[in-house]
Protein backbone atom coordinates (compact mmCIF):
# COMPACT_ATOMS: atom_id res chain seq x y z
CA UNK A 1 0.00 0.00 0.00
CA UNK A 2 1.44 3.53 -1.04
CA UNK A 3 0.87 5.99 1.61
CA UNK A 4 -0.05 9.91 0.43
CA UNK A 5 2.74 12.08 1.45
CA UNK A 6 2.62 14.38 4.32
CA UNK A 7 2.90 17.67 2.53
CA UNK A 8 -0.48 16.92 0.66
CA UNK A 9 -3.68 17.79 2.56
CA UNK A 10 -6.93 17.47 0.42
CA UNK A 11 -9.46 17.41 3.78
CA UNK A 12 -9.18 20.92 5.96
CA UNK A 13 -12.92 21.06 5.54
CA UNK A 14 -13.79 17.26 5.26
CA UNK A 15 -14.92 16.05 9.14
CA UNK A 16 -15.84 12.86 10.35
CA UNK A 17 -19.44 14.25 11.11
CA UNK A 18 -20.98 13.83 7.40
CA UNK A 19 -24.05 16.42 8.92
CA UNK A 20 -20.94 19.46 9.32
CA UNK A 21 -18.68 18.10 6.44
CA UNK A 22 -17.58 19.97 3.88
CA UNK A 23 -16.22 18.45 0.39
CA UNK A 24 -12.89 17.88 -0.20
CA UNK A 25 -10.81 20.27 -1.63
CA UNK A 26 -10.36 20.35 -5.15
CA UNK A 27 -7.50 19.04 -6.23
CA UNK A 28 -8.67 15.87 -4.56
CA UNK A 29 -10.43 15.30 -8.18
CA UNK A 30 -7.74 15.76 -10.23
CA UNK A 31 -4.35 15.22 -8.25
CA UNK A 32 -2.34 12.81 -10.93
CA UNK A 33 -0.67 11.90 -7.59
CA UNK A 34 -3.83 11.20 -5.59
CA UNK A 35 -5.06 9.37 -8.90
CA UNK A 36 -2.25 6.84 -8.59
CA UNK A 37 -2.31 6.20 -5.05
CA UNK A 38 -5.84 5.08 -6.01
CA UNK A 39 -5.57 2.74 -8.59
CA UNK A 40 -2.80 1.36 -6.32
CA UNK A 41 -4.69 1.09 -2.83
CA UNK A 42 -8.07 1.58 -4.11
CA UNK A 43 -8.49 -0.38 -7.36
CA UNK A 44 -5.68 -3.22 -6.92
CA UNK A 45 -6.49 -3.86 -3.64
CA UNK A 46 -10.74 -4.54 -3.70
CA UNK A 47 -13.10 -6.39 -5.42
CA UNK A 48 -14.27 -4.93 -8.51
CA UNK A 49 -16.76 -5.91 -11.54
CA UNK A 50 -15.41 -7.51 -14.84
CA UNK A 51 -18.51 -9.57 -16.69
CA UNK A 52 -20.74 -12.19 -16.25
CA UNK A 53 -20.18 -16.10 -16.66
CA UNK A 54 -22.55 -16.67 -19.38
CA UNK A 55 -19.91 -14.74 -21.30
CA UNK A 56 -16.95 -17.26 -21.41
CA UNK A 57 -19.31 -20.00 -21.83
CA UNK A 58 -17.96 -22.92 -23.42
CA UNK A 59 -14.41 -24.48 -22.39
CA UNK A 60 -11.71 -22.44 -24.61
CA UNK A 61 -13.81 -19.25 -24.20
CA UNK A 62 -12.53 -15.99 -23.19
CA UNK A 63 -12.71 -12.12 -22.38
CA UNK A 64 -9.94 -9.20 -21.62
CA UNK A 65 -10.52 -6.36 -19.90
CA UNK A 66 -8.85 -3.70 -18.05
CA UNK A 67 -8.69 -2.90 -14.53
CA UNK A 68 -7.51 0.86 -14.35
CA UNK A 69 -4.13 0.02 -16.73
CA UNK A 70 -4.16 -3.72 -15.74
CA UNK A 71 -4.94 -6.26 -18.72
CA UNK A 72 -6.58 -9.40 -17.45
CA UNK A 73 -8.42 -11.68 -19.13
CA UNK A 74 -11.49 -14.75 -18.00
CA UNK A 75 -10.92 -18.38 -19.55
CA UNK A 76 -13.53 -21.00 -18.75
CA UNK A 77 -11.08 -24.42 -19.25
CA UNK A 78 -11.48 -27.32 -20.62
CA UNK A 79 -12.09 -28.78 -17.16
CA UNK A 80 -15.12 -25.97 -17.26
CA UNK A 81 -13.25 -24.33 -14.57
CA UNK A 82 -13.74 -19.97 -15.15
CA UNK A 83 -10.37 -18.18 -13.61
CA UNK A 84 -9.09 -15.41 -14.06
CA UNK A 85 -4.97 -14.51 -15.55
CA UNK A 86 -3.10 -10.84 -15.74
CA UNK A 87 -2.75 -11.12 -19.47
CA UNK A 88 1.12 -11.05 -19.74
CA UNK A 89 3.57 -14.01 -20.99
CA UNK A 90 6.11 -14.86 -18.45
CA UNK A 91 8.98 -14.35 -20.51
CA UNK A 92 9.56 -10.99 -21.82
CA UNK A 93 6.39 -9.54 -20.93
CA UNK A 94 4.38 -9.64 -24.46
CA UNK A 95 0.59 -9.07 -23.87
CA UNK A 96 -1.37 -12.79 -24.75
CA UNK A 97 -5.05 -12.22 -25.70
CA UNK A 98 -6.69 -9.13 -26.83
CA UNK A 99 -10.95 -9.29 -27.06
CA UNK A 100 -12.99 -12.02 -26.55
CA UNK A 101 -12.72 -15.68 -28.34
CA UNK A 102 -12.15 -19.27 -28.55
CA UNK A 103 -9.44 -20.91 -27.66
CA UNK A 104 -9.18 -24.89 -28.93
CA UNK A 105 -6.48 -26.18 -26.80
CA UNK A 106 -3.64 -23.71 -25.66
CA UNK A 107 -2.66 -19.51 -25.65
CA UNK A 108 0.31 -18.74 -27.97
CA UNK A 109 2.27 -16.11 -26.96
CA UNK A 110 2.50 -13.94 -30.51
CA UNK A 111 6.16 -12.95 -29.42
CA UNK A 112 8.17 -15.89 -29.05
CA UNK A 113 5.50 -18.69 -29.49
CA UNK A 114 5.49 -19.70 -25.74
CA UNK A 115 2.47 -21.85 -25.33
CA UNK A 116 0.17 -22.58 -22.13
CA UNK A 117 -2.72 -24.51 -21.43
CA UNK A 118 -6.23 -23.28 -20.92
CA UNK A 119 -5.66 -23.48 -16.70
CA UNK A 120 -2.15 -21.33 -17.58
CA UNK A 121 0.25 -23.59 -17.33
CA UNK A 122 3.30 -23.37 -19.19
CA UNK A 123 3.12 -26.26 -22.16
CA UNK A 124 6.24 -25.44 -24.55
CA UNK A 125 8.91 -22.99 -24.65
CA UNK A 126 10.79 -23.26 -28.24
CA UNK A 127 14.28 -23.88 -27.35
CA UNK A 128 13.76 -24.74 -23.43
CA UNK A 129 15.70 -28.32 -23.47
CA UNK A 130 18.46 -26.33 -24.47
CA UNK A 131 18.43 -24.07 -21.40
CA UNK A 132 20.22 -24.93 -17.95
CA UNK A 133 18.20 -25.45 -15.03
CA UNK A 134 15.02 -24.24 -17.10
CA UNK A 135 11.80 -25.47 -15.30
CA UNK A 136 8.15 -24.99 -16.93
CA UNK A 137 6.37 -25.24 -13.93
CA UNK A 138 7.63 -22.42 -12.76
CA UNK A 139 6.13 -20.21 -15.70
CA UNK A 140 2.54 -20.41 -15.16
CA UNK A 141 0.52 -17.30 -15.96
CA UNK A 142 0.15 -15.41 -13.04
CA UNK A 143 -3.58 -15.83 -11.50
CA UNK A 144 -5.78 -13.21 -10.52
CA UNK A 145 -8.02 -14.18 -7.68
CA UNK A 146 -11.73 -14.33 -8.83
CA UNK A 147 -15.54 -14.94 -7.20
CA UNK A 148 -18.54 -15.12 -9.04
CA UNK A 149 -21.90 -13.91 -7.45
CA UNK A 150 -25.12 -14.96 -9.45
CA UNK A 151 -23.17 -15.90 -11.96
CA UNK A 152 -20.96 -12.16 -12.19
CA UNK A 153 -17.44 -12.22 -11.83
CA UNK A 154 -15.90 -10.12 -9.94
CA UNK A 155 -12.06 -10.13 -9.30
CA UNK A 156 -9.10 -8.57 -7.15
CA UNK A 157 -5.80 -8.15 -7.81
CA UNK A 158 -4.03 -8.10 -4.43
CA UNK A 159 -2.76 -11.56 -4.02
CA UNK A 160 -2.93 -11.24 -0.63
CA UNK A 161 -7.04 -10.20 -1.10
CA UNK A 162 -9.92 -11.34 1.73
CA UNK A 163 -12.22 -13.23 0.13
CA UNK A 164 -15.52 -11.08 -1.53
CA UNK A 165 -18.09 -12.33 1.84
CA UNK A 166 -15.31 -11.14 4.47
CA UNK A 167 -14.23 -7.82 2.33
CA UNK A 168 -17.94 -7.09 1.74
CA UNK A 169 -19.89 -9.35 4.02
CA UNK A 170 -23.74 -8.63 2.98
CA UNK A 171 -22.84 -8.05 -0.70
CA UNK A 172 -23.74 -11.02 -1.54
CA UNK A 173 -26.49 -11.87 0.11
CA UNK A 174 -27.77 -8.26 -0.96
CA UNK A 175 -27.32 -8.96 -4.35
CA UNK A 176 -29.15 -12.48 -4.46
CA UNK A 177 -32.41 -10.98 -2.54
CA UNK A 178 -32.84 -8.54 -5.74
CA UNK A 179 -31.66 -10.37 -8.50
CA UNK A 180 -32.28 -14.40 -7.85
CA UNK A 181 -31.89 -15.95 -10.88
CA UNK A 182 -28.98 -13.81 -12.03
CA UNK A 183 -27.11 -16.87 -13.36
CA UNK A 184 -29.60 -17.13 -16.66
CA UNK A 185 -28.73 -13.84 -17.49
CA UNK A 186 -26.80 -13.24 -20.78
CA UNK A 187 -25.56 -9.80 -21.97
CA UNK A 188 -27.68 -8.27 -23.71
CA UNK A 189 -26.46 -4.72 -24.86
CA UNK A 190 -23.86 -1.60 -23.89
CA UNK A 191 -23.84 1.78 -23.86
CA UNK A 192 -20.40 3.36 -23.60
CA UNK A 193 -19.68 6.80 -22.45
CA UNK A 194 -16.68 8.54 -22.36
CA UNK A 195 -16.37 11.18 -19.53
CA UNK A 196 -14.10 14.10 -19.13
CA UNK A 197 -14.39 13.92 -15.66
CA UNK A 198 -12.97 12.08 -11.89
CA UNK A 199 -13.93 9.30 -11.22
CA UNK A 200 -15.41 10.24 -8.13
CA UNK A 201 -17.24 12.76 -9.51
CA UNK A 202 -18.88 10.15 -11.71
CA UNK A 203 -19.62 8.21 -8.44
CA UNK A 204 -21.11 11.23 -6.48
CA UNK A 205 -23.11 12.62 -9.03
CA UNK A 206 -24.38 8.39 -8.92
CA UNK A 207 -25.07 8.34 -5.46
CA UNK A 208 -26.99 11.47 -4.60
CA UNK A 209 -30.62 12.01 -4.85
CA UNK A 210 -30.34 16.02 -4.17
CA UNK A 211 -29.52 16.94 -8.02
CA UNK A 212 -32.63 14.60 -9.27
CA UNK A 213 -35.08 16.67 -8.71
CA UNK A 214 -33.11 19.93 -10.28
CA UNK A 215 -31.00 19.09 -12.54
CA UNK A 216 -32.53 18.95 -16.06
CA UNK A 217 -35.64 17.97 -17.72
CA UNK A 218 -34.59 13.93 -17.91
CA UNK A 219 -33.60 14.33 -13.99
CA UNK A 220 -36.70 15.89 -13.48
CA UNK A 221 -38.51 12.78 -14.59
CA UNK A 222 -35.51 10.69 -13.06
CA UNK A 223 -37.43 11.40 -9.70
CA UNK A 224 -40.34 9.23 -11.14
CA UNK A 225 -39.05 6.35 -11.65
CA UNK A 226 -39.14 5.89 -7.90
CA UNK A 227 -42.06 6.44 -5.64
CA UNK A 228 -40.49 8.72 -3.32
CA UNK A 229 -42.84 7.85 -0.16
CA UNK A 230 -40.76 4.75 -0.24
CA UNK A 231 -37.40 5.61 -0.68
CA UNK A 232 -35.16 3.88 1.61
CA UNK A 233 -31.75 3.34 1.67
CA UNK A 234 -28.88 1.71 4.19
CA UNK A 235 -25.30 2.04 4.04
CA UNK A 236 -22.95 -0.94 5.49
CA UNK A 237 -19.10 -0.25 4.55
CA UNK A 238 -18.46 -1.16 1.04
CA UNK A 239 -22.18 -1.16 0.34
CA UNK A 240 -24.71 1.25 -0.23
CA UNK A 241 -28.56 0.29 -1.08
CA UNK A 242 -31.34 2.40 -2.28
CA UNK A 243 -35.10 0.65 -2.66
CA UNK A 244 -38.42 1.65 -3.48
CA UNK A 245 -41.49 1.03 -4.92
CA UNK A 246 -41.85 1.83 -8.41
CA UNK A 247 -43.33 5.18 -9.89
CA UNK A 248 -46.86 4.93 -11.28
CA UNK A 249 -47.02 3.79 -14.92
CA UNK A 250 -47.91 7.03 -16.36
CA UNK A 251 -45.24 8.94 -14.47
CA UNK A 252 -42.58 6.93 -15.52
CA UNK A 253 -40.17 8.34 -18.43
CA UNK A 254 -40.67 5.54 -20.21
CA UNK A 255 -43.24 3.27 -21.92
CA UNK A 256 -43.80 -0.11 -19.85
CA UNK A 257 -46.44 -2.47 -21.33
CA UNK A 258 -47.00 -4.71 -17.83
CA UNK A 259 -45.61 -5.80 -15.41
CA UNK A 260 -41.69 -6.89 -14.98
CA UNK A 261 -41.56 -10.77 -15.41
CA UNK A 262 -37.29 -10.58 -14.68
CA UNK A 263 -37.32 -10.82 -10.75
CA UNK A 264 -40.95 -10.79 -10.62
CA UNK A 265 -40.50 -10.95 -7.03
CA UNK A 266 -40.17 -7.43 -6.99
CA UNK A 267 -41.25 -4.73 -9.16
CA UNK A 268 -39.60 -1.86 -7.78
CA UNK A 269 -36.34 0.36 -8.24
CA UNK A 270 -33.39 -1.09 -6.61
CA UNK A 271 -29.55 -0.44 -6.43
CA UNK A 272 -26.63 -2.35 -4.73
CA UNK A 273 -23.62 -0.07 -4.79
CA UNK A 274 -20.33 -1.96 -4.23
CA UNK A 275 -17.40 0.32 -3.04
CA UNK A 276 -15.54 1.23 -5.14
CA UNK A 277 -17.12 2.02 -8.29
CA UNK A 278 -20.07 -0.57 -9.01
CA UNK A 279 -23.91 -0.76 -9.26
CA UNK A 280 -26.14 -3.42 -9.96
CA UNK A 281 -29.26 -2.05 -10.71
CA UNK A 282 -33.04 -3.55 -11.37
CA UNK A 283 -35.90 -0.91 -13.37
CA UNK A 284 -39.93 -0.80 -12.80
CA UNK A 285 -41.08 -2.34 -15.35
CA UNK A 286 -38.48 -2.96 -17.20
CA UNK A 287 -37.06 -6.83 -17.58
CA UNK A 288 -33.32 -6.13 -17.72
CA UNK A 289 -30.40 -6.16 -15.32
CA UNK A 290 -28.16 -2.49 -15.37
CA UNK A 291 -24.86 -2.88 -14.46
CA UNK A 292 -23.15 1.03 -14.00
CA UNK A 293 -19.39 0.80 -13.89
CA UNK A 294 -17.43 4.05 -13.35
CA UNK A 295 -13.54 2.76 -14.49
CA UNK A 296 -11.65 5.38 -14.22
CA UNK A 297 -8.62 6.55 -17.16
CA UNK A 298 -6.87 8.83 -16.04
CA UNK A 299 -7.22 11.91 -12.94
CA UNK A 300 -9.75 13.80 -15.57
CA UNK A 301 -11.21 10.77 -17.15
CA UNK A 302 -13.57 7.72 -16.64
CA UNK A 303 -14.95 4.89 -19.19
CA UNK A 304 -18.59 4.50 -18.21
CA UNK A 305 -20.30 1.65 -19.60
CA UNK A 306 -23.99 1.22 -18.85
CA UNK A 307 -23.95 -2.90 -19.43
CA UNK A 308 -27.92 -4.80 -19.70
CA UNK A 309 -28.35 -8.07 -18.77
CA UNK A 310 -31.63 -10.31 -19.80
CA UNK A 311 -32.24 -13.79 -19.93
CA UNK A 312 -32.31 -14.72 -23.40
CA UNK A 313 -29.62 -11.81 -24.20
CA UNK A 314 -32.43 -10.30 -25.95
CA UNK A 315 -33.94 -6.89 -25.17
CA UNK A 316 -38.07 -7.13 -25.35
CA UNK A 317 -40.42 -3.69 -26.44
CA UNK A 318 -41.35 -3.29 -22.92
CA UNK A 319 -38.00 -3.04 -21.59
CA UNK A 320 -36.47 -0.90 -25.20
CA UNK A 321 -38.05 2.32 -24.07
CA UNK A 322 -36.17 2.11 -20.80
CA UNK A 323 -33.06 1.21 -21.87
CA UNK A 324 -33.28 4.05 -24.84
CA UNK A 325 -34.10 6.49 -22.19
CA UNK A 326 -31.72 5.62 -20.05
CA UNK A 327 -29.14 5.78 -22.75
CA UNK A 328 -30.56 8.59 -24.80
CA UNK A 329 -31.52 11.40 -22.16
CA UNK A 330 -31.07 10.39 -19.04
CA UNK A 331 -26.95 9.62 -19.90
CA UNK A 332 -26.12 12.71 -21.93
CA UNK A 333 -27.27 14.54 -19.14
CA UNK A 334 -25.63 13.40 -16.53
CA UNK A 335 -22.34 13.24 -18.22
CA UNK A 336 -22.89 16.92 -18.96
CA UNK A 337 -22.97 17.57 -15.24
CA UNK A 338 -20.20 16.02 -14.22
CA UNK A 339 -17.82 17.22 -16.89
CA UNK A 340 -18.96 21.04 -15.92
CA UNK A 341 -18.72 20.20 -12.32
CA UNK A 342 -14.93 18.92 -13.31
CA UNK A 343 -14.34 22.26 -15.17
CA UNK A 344 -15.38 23.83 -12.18
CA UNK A 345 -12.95 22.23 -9.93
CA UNK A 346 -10.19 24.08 -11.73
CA UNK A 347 -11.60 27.37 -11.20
CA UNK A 348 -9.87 29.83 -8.93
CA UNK A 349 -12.77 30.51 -7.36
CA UNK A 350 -13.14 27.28 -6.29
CA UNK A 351 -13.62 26.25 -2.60
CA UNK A 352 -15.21 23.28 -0.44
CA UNK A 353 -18.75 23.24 -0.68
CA UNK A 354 -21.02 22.28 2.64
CA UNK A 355 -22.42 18.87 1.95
CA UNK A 356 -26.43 18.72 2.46
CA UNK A 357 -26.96 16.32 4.98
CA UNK A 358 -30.08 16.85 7.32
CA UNK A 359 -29.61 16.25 11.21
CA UNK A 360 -30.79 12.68 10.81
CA UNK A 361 -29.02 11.42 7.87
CA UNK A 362 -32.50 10.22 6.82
CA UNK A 363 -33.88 12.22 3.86
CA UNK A 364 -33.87 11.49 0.01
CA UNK A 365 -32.33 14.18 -0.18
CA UNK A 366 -29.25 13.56 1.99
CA UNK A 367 -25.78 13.66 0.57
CA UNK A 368 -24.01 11.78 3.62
CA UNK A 369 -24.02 9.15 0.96
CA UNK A 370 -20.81 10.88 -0.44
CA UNK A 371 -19.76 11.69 2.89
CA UNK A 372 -19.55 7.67 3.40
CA UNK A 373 -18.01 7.24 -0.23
CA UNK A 374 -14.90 9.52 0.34
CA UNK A 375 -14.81 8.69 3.76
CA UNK A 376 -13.68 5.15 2.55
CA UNK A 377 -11.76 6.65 -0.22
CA UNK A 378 -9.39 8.83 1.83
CA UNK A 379 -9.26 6.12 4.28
CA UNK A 380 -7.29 4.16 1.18
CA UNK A 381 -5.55 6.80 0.22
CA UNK A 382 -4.07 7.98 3.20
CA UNK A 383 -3.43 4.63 4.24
C-alpha cells in the first residue's frame, strides 16, 4: 500500500461528522498523484466488476478487460473451470489475448510462441531443453483471484485479497435478494460513455438524490421512476442500497407495457452499490439487469459503460423504451454535469462546498451518501 505524502492535505474542511462536512478540496479530483495512489490502494487492492459467466461460456472461451491500466483476461477451461490470468507471458512480458474468443487447446504467446494450457500452465517454450536449469512449472501465468456472485465475476488483484463475503460481508447476500436468478442472465447490450471527468465525480453525481429533482428535464422525470414515499436506503461499509417502490405507470419516463416478469419478485427500483465504483441495478417495469461501472482513465477521465443483462440476451419492447431512455436522455445529461462540475474544480474561485446532509441522515435528499463514499476513499488513500 502507497501511503499519500505528508505535505499533501486534500481534507481541511472534510470532518468525520458527514451532517458538518464539507467536500474535499479540489485538487482531490484531479491530483495525478492522488489518482495513482488510487488505482494502487483503491483499485488493486478490492473487489471490482469484470462480466458475467454466461460470457466465457464454453471451455476455450474468453474475455480481456482492463482494470484501471491492468490487462486481465477470463478463460472457462477445458475442465469448465472460469479463472481469471493478468494477461502477460512470463517471458519478456508480451501481452497474450486481446478481445474475446475461442481458444481450442492452448494460448500462444505472438512474441516468441510460448504456449500454455487453458488453466495457464506453461506447455512449450521453443528452445527450453536447451536451457540450464530451465523449469516450466515455474512459468505459469500469473492468476488473478476471482468470485462469481449470481453468476458475475468479480475479481481482485491483491494476491494477498480477503475473500468477496469477508471484504464485503452482505454483498452477496444483498445482491441475491434482488436479483435471484442472475445466473440465466446473458448480456444483452452496452452503452459506452466517455467522460471528461474524476472518477469520483462520476460516483457522487451516482449516489446522490439532491440533483434529481433539479438538474434537467430527464432528472426531473428521473425522480419518477421511484415512488419517493418509499425511498429507503442503508449504508454498510463497502455497500450502499437504495429501494423503493416503483413510480406509477404514467409517471414513468418511459413506456412499460405490464408488469416486470425478470425478478418478478419485486417490481420496484433497486440499487446495490459496491465500493468502489459498481452498481447493480433492477428498473420498474423494465425486464433487464443495469450494471453502472465508473472505471476510471486517467485523474480527468472515466470509461462509463452502462452494461444490460436479460435472460435470453435479448432486449423485449417493454424493456427498449427504458433502456433508450436511459441511454438517450437520461446519460447525456448526466455526463454533462459532471464534466462542468470537473471544469469547475479548476476554477480559482473554487472552494469546499457544505455537503447537504439533514440532522438525521435520513432524507432522500441527503448527501451523507458521499460523505460515506470519500470517507472510505481517503481512508485508502491515506493509508
Amino acid at each position: 500500500m502507497i501511503k499519500m505524502p505528508a505535505n499533501i492535505d486534500f481534507t481541511s474542511n472534510f470532518t468525520d461528522d458527514p451532517t458538518q462536512s464539507f467536500t474535499p478540496d479540489a485538487e482531490y479530483y484531479f491530483s495525478t498523484d492522488i489518482f495513482e495512489i488510487e488505482r494502487r490502494n483503491i483499485f488493486y487492492r478490492n473487489w471490482v466488476y469484470f462480466c458475467h459467466e454466461s460470457q466465457v461460456e464454453k471451455p476455450g472461451d474468453y474475455l480481456v478487460g482492463d482494470v484501471v491500466g491492468q490487462s486481465i483476461y477470463v478463460l472457462r477451461g477445458n475442465d469448465g473451470v472460469v479463472r481469471a490470468f493478468f494477461n502477460v507471458c512470463r517471458h519478456r512480458s508480451h501481452q497474450l489475448l486481446s478481445g474475446n474468443g475461442n481458444l481450442k487447446s492452448v494460448i500462444r504467446c505472438p512474441y516468441h510462441s510460448w504456449t500454455y494450457d487453458l488453466e495457464g500452465n506453461l506447455r512449450n517454450a521453443p528452445k527450453c531443453d536447451d536451457v540450464k536449469n530451465f523449469d516450466k512449472e515455474s512459468f505459469s501465468i500469473s492468476a488473478v483471484s476471482m468470485e462469481t456472485v449470481g453468476g458475475f465475476i468479480l475479481v481482485n488483484l491483491d494476491a494477498n485479497a480477503q475473500s468477496l463475503d469477508e471484504a464485503a460481508p452482505s454483498f452477496r447476500e444483498r445482491f441475491l435478494a434482488m436479483a435471484p436468478e442472475s445466473t440465466k442472465l446473458h448480456h444483452a447490450k452496452s452503452q459506452e460513455f466517455e467522460i471528461n471527468a474524476n472518477w469520483k465525480v462520476i460516483v457522487e453525481n451516482f449516489l446522490e438524490n439532491y440533483h434529481s429533482f433539479y438538474s434537467g428535464p430527464a432528472h426531473a422525470k428521473l425522480s419518477d421512476v421511484i415512488d419517493q414515499s418509499s425511498y429507503q436506503w442503508d449504508i454498510s461499509d463497502k455497500i450502499v442500497q437504495f429501494t423503493g417502490k416503483g413510480g406509477a405507470p404514467d409517471k414513468l419516463p418511459y413506456a412499460t407495457a405490464g408488469p416486470r416478469t425478470l425478478f418478478g419478485q419485486d417490481e420496484g427500483f433497486n440499487i446495490v452499490f459496491l465500493w468502489p465504483n459498481t452498481a447493480f441495478i433492477t428498473l420498474p417495469g423494465a425486464n433487464v439487469l443495469l450494471v453502472f461501472l465508473m472505471n476510471p482513465t486517467s485523474s480527468e477521465t472515466t470509461h462509463e459503460p452502462l452494461l444490460y443483462f436479460t435472460f435470453d440476451g435479448e432486449i423485449d419492447a417493454q424493456t427498449r423504451s427504458a433502456v433508450d431512455w436511459f441511454n438517450d436522455k437520461l446519460g447525456p445529461e448526466d455526463v454533462e454535469l459532471c464534466e462542468s462540475v470537473q471544469r469547475g474544480l479548476h476554477s480559482l474561485g473554487c472552494r469546499p462546498g457544505r455537503l447537504m446532509v439533514d440532522p438525521d441522515c435520513s432524507k432522500e435528499w441527503s448527501e451523507h451518501f458521499l460523505h460515506h463514499f470519500n470517507s472510505l476513499n481517503i481512508a485508502a488513500i491515506k493509508g
